[in-house]
N, C-alpha and C. Protein backbone atom coordinates (compact mmCIF):
# COMPACT_ATOMS: atom_id res chain seq x y z
N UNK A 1 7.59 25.04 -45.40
CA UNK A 1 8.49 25.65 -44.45
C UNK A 1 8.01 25.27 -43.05
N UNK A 2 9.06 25.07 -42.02
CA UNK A 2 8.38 24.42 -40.88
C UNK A 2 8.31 26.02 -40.13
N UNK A 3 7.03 25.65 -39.15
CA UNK A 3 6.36 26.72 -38.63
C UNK A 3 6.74 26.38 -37.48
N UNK A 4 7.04 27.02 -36.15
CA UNK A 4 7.23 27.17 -34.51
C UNK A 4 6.24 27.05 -34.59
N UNK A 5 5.59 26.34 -33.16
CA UNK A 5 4.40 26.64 -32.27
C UNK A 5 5.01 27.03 -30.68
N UNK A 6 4.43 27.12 -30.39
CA UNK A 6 5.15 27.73 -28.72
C UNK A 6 5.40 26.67 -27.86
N UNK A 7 4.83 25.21 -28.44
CA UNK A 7 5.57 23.91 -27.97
C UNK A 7 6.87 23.64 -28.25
N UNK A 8 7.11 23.89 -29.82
CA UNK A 8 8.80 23.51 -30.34
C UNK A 8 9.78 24.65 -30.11
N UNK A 9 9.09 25.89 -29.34
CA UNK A 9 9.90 26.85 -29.21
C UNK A 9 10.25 26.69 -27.45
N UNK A 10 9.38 26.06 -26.55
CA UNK A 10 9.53 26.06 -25.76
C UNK A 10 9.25 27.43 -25.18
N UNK A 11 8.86 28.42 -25.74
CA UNK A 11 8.13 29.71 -25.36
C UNK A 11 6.41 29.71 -25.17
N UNK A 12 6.29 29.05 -23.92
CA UNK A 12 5.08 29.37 -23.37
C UNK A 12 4.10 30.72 -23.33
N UNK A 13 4.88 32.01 -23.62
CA UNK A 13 4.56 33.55 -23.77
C UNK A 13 3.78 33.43 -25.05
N UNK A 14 3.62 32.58 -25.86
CA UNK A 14 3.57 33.31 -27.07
C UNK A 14 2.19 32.55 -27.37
N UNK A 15 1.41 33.41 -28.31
CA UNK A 15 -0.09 33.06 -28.26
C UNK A 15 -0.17 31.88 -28.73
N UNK A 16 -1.38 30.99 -28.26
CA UNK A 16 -1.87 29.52 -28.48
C UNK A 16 -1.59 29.24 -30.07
N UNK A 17 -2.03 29.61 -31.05
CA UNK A 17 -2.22 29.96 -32.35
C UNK A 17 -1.21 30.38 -33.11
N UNK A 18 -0.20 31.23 -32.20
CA UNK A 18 1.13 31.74 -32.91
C UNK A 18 2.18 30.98 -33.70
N UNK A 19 2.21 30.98 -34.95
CA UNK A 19 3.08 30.24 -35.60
C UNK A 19 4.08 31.25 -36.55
N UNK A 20 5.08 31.16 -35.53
CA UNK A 20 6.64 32.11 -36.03
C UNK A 20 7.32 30.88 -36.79
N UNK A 21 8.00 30.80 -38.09
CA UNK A 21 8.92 30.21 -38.73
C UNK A 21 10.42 30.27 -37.79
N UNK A 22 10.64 28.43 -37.13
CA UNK A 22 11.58 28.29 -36.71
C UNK A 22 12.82 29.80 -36.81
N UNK A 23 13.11 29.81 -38.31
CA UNK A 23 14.22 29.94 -38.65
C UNK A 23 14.36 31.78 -38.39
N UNK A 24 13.11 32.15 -37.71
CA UNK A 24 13.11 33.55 -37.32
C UNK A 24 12.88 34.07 -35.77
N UNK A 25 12.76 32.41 -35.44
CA UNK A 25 12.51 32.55 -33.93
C UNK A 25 13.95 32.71 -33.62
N UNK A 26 13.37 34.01 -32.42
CA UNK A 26 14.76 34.18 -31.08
C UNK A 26 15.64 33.61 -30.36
N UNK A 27 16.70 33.62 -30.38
CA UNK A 27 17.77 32.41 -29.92
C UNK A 27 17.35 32.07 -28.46
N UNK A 28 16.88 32.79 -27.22
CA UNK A 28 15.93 32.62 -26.08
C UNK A 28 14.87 31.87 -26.32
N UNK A 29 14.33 31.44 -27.66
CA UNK A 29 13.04 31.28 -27.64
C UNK A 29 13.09 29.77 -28.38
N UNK A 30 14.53 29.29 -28.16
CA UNK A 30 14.38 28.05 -28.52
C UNK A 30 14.84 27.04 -27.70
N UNK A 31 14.39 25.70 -27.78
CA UNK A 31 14.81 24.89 -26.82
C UNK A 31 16.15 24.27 -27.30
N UNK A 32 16.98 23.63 -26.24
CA UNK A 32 18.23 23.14 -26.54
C UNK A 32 18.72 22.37 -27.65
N UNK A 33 17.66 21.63 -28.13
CA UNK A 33 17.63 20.66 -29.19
C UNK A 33 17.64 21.72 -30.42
N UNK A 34 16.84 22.64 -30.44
CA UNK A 34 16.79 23.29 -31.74
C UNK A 34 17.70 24.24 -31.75
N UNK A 35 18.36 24.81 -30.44
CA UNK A 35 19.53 25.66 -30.74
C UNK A 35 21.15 24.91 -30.79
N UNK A 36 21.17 23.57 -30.73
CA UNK A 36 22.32 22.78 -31.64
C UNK A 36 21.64 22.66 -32.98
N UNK A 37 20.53 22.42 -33.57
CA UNK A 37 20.12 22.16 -34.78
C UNK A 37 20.40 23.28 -35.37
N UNK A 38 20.08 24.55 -35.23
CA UNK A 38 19.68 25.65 -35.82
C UNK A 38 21.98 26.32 -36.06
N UNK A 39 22.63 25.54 -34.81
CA UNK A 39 23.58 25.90 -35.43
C UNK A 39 24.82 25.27 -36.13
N UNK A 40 23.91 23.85 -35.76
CA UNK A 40 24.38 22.64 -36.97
C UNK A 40 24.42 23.17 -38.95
N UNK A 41 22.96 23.84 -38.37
CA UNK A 41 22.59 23.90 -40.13
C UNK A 41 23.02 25.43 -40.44
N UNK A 42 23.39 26.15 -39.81
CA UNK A 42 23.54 27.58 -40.20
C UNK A 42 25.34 27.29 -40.07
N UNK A 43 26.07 26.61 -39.63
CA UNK A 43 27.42 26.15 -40.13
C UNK A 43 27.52 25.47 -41.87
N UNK A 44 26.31 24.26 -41.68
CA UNK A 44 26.39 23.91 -43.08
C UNK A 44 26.34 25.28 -44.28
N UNK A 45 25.36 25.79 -43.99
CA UNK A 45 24.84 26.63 -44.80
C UNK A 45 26.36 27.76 -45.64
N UNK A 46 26.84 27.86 -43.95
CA UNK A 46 27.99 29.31 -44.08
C UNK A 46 28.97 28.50 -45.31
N UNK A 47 29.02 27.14 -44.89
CA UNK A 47 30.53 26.46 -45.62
C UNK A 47 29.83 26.14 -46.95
N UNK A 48 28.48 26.21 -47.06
CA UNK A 48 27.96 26.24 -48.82
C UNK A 48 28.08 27.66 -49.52
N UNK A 49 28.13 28.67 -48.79
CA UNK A 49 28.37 30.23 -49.00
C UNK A 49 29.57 30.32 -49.37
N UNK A 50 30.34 30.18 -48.55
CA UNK A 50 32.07 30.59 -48.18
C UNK A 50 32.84 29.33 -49.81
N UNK A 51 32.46 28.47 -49.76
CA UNK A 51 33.12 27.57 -50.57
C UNK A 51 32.47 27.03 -52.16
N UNK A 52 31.02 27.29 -52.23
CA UNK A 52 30.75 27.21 -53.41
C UNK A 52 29.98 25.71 -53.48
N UNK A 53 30.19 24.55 -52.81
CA UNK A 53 30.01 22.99 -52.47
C UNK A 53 28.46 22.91 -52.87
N UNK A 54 28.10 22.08 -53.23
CA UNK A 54 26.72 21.55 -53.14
C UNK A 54 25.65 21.45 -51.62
N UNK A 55 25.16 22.05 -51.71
CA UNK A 55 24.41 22.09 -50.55
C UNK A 55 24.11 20.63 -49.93
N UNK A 56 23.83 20.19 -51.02
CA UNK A 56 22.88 18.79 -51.03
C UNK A 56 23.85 17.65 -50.82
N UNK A 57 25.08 18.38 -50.81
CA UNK A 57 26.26 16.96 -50.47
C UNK A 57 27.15 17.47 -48.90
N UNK A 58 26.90 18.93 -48.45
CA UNK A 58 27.08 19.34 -47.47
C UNK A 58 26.06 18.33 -46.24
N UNK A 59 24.86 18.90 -46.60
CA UNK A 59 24.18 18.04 -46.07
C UNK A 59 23.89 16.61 -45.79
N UNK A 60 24.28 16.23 -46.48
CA UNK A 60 24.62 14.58 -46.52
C UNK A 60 25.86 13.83 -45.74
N UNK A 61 26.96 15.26 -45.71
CA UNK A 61 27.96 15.22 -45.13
C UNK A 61 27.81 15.18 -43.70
N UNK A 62 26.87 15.76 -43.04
CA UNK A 62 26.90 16.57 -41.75
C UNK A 62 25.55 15.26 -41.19
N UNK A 63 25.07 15.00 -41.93
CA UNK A 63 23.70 13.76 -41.34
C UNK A 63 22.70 14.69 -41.19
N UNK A 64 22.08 15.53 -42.40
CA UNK A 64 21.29 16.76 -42.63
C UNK A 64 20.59 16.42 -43.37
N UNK A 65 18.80 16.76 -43.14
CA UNK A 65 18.05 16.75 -44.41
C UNK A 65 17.76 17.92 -44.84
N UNK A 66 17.45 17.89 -46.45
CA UNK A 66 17.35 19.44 -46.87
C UNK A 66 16.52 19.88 -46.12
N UNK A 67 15.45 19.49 -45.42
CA UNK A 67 14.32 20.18 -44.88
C UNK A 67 14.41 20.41 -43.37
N UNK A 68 15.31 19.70 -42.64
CA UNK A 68 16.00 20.25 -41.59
C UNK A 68 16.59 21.41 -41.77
N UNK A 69 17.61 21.95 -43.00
CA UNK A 69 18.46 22.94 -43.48
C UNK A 69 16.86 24.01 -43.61
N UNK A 70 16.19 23.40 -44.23
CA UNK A 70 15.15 24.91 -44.62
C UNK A 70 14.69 25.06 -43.30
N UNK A 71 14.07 24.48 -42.88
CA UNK A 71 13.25 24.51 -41.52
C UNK A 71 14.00 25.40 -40.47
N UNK A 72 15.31 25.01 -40.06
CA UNK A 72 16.30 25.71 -39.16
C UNK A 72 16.81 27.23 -39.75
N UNK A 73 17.05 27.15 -41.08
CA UNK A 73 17.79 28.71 -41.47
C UNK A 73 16.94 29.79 -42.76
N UNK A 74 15.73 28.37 -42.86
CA UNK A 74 15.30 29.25 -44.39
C UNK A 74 16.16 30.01 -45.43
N UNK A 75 17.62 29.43 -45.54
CA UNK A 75 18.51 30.22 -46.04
C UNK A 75 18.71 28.77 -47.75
N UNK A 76 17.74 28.15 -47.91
CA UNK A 76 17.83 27.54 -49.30
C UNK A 76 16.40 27.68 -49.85
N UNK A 77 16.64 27.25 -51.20
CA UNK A 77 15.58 27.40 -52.03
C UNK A 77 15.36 25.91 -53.12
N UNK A 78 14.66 25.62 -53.59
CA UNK A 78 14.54 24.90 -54.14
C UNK A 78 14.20 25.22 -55.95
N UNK A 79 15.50 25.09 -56.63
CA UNK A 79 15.48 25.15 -58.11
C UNK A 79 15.55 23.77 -58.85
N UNK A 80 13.99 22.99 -59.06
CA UNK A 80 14.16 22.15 -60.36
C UNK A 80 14.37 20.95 -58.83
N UNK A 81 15.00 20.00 -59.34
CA UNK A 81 15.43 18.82 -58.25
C UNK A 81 16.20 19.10 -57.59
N UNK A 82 17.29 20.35 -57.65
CA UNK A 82 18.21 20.43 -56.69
C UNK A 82 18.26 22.10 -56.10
N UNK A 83 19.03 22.01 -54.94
CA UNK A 83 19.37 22.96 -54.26
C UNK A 83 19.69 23.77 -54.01
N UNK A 84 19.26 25.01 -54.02
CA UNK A 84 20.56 26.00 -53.72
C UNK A 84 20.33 27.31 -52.72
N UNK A 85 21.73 27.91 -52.45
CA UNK A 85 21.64 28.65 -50.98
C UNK A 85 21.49 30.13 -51.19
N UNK A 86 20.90 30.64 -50.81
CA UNK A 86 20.16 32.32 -50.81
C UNK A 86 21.32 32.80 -50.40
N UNK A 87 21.68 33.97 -50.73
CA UNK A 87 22.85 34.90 -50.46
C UNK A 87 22.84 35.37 -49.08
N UNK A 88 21.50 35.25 -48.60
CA UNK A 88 22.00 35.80 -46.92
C UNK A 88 20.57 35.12 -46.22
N UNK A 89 20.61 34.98 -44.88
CA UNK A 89 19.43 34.87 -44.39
C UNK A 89 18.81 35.26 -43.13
N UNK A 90 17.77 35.35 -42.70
CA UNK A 90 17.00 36.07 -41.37
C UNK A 90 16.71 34.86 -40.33
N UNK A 91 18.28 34.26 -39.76
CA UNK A 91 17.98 33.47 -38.74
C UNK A 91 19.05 34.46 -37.46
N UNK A 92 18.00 34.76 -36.46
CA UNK A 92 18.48 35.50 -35.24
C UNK A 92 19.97 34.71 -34.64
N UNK A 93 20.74 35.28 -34.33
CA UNK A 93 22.07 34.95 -33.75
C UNK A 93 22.73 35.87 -33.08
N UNK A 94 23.02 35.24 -31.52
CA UNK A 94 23.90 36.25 -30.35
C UNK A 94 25.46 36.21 -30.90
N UNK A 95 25.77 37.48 -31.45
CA UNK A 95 26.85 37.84 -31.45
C UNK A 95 28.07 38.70 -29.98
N UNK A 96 29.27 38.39 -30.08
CA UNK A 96 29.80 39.62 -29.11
C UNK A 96 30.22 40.59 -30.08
N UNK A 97 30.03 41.76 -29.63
CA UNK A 97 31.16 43.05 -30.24
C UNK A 97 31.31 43.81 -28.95
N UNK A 98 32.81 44.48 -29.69
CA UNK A 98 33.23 45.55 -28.36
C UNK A 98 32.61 46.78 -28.45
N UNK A 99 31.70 47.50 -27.37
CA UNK A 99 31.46 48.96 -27.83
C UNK A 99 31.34 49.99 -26.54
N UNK A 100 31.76 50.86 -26.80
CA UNK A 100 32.18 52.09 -25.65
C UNK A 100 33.06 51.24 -24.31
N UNK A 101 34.16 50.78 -24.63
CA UNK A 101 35.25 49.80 -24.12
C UNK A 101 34.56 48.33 -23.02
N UNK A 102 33.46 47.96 -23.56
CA UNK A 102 33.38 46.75 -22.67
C UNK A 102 32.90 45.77 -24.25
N UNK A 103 32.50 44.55 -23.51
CA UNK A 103 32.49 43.60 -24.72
C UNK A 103 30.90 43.25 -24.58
N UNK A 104 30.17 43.60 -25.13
CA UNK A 104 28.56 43.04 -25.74
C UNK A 104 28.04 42.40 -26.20
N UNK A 105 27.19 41.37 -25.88
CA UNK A 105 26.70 40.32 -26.21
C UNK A 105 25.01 40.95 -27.17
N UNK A 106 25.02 40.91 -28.64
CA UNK A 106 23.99 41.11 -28.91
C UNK A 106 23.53 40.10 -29.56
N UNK A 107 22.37 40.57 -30.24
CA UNK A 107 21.28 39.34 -30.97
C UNK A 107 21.02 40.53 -32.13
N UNK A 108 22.17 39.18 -33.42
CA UNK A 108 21.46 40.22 -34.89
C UNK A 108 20.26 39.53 -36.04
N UNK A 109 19.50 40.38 -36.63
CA UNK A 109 18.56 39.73 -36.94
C UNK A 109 18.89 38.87 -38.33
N UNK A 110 20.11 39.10 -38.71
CA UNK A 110 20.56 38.06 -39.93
C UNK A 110 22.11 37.56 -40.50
N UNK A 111 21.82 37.58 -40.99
CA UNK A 111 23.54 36.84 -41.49
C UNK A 111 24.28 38.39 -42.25
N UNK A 112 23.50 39.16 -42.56
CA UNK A 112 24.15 39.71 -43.01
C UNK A 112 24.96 41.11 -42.16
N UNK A 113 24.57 41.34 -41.20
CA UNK A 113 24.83 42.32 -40.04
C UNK A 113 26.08 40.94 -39.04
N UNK A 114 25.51 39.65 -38.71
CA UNK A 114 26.94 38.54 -38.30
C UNK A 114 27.90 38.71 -39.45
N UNK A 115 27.91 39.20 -40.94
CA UNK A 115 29.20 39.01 -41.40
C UNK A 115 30.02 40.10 -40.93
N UNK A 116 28.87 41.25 -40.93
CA UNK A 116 29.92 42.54 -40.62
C UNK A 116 30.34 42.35 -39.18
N UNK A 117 30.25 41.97 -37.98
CA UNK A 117 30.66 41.83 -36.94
C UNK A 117 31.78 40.32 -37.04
N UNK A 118 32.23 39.58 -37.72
CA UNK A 118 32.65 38.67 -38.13
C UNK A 118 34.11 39.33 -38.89
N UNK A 119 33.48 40.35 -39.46
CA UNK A 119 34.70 40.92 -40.48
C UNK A 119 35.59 42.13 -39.27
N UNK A 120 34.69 42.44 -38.80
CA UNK A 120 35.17 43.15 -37.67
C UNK A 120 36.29 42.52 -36.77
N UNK A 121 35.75 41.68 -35.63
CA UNK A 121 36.60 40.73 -35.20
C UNK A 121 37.79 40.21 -36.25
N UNK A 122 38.09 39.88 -37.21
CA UNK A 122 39.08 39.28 -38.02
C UNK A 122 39.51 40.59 -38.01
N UNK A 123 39.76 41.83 -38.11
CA UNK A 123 40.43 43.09 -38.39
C UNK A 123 40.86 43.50 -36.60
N UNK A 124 40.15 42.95 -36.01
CA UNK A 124 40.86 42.97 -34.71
C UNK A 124 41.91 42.34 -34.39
N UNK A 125 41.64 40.83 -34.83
CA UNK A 125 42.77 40.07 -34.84
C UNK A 125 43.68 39.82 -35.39
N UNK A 126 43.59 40.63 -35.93
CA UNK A 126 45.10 40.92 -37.45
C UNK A 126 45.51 41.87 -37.04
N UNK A 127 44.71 42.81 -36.17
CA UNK A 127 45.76 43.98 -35.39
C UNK A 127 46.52 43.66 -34.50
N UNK A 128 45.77 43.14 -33.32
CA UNK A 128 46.36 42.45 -32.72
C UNK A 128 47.89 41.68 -32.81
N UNK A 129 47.58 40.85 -34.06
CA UNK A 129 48.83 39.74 -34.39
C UNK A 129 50.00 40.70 -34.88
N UNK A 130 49.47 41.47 -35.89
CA UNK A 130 50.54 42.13 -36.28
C UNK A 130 51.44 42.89 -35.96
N UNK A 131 52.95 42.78 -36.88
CA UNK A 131 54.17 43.41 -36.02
C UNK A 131 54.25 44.29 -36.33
N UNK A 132 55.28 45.17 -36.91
CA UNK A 132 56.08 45.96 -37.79
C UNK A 132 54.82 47.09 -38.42
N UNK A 133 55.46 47.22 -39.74
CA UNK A 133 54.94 47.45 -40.87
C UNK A 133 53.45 47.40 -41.34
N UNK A 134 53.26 45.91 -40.75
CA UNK A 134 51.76 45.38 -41.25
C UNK A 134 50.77 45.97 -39.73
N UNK A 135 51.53 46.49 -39.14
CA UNK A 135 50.52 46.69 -37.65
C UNK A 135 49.45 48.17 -38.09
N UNK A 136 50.56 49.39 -38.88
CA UNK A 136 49.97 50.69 -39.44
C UNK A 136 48.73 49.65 -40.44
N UNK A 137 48.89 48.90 -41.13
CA UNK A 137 48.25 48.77 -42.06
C UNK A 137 47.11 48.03 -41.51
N UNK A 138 46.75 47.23 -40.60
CA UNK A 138 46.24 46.90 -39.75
C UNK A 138 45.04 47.58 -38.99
N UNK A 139 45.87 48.97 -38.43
CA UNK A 139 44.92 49.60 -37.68
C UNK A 139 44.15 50.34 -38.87
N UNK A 140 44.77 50.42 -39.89
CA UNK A 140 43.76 51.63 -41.12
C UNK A 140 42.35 50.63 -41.33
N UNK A 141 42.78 49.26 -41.07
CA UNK A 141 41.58 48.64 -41.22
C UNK A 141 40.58 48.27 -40.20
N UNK A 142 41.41 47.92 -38.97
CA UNK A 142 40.37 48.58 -38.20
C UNK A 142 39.52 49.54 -37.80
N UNK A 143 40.13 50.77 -38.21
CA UNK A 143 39.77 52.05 -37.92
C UNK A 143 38.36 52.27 -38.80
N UNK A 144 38.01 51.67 -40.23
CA UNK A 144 37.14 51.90 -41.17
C UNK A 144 35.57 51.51 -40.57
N UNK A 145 35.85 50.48 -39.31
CA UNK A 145 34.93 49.55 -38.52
C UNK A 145 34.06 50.66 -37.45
N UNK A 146 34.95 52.22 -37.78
CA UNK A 146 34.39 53.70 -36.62
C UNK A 146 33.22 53.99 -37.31
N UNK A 147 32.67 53.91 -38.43
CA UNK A 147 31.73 54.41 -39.49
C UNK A 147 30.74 53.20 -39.27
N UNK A 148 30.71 51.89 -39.28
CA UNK A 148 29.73 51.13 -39.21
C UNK A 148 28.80 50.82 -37.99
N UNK A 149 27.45 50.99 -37.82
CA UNK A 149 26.57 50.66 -37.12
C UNK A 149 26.39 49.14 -37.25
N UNK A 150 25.88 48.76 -36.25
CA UNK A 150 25.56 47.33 -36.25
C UNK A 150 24.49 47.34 -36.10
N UNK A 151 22.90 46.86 -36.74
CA UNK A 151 21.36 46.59 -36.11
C UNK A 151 21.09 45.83 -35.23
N UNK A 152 20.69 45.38 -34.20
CA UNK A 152 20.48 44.33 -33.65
C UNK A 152 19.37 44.06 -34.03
N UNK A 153 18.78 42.87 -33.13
CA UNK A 153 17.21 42.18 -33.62
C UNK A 153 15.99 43.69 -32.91
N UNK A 154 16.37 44.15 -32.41
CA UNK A 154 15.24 44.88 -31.74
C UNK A 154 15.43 45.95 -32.52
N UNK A 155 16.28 46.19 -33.40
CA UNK A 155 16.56 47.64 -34.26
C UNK A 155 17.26 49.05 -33.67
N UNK A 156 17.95 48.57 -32.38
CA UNK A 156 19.02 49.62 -32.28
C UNK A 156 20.18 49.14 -32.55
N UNK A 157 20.86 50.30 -32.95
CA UNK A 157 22.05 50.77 -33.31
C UNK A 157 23.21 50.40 -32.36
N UNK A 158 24.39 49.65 -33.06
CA UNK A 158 25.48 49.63 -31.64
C UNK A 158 26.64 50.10 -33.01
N UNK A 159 27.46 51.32 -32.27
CA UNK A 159 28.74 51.22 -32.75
C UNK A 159 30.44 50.70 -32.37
N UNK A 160 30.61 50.33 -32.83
CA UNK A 160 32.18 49.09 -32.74
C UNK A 160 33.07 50.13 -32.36
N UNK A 161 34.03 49.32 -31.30
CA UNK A 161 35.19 50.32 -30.45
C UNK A 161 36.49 50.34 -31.64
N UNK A 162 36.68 51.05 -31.82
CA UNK A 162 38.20 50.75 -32.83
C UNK A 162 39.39 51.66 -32.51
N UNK A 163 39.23 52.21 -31.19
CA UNK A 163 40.19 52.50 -30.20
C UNK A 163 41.62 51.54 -30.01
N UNK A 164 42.30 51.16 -30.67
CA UNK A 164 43.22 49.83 -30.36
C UNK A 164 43.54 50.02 -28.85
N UNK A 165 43.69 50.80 -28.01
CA UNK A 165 44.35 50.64 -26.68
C UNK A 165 43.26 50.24 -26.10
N UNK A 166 41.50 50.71 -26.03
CA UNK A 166 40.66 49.98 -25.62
C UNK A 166 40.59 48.71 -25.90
N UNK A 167 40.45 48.26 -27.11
CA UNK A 167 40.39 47.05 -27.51
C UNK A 167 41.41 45.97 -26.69
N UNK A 168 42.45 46.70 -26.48
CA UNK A 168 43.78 45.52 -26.13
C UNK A 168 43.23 45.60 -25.07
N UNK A 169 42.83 46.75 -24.39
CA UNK A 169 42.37 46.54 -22.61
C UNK A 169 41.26 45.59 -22.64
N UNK A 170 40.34 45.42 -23.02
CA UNK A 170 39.13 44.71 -23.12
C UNK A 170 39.77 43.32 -23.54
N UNK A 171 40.78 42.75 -24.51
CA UNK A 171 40.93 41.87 -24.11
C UNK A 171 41.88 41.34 -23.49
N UNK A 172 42.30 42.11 -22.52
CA UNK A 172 43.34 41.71 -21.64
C UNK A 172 42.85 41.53 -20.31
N UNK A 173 41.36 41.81 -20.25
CA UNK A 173 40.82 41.78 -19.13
C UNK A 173 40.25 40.59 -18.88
N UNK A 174 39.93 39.67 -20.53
CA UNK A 174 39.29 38.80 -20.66
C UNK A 174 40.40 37.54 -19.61
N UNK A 175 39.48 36.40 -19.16
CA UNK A 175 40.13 35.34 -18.17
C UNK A 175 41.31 34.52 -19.16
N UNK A 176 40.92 34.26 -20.14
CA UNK A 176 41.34 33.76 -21.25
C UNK A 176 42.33 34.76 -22.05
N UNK A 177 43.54 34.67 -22.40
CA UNK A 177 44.62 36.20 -23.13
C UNK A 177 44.28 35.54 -25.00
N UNK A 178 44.14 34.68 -25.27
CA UNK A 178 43.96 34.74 -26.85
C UNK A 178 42.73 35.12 -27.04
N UNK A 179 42.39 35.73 -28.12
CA UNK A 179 41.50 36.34 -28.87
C UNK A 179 39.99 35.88 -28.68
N UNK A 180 38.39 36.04 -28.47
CA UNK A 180 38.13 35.26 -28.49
C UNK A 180 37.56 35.18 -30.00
N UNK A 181 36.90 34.28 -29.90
CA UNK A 181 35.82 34.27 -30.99
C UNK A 181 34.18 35.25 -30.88
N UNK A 182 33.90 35.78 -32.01
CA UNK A 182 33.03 36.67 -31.79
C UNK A 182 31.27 35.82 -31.86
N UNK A 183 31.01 34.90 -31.76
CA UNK A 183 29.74 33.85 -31.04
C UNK A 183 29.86 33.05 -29.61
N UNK A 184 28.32 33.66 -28.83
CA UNK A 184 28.71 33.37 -27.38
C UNK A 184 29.34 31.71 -27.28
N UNK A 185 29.70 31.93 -26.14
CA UNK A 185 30.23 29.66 -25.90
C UNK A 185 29.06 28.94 -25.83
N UNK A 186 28.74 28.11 -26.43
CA UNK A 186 27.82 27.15 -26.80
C UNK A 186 27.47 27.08 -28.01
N UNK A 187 27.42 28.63 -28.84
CA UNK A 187 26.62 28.70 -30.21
C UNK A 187 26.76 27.65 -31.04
N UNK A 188 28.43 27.44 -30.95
CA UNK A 188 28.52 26.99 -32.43
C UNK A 188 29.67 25.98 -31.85
């Protein structure tokens, strides 16, 4: 597994000796090169999750070595000669969510707290879109998003706005009127 040193992290703070695993280092705490890498391979990774594909032909696809993929997300394993992808993994990522009516930029500590803010946003935007009929049905699903906490990397708690009139205000305030996407601009 490839190890950070505070050279490849470009984090001078961090002790001479300190060796954090890339794929757990802080999105601040990496240099430019490794934060396109890290979200080169954590795209591959999602579309080996989401679709079922061979890791090992994803990668081949994208101009990826498996050990770039481990090194950046630690989210594979190695069974026998070939590949395969762990159900979730602990690579840090700045998410936005909306909470107490403004829009928040956090940092979660894994994939599995980005799906729920991921699933969130898509229940926004289906409220949003929707007309009629499907709009009641819509907000019941947004509304379920009032009960979930989000962790961030530092271990507090954020809860999600599911106010629809806030929400529409928040993004009507945005410079941009379509929806955005819930990863800051550059991530991905």
């Amino acid at each position: 597994m490839g190890l950070a040193t505070r050279w490849d992290t470009g984090d001078n703070n961090m002790p001479k000796n300190s060796k954090v695993p890339l794929h757990r280092t802080t999105t601040q705490g990496l240099t430019v090169e490794n934060k396109v890498m890290r979200a080169k391979t954590t795209e591959v990774v999602g579309i080996a999750r989401r679709t079922g594909k061979p890791i090992q032909d994803l990668a081949r696809q994208y101009g990826l070595t498996m050990d770039e993929i481990k090194r950046h997300t630690g989210a594979v394993k190695k069974l026998g000669d070939t590949w395969a992808v762990t159900a979730y993994d602990h690579v840090p990522r700045e998410m936005l969510i909306f909470e107490n009516g403004r829009e928040v930029q956090i940092e979660v500590a894994d994939s599995r707290e980005a799906t729920k803010i991921s699933q969130y946003h898509n229940a926004i935007r289906g409220y949003l879109a929707a007309k009629g009929p499907a709009k009641e049905k819509a907000l019941r699903q947004l509304k379920n998003y009032g009960s979930i906490r989000i962790k961030d990397a530092t271990g507090r708690l954020h809860s999600l706005e599911t106010d629809p009139d806030v929400i529409r205000e928040i993004v009507l305030r945005k410079e941009v009127p379509e929806y955005p996407e819930p990863y800051p601009e550059g991530w991905r």
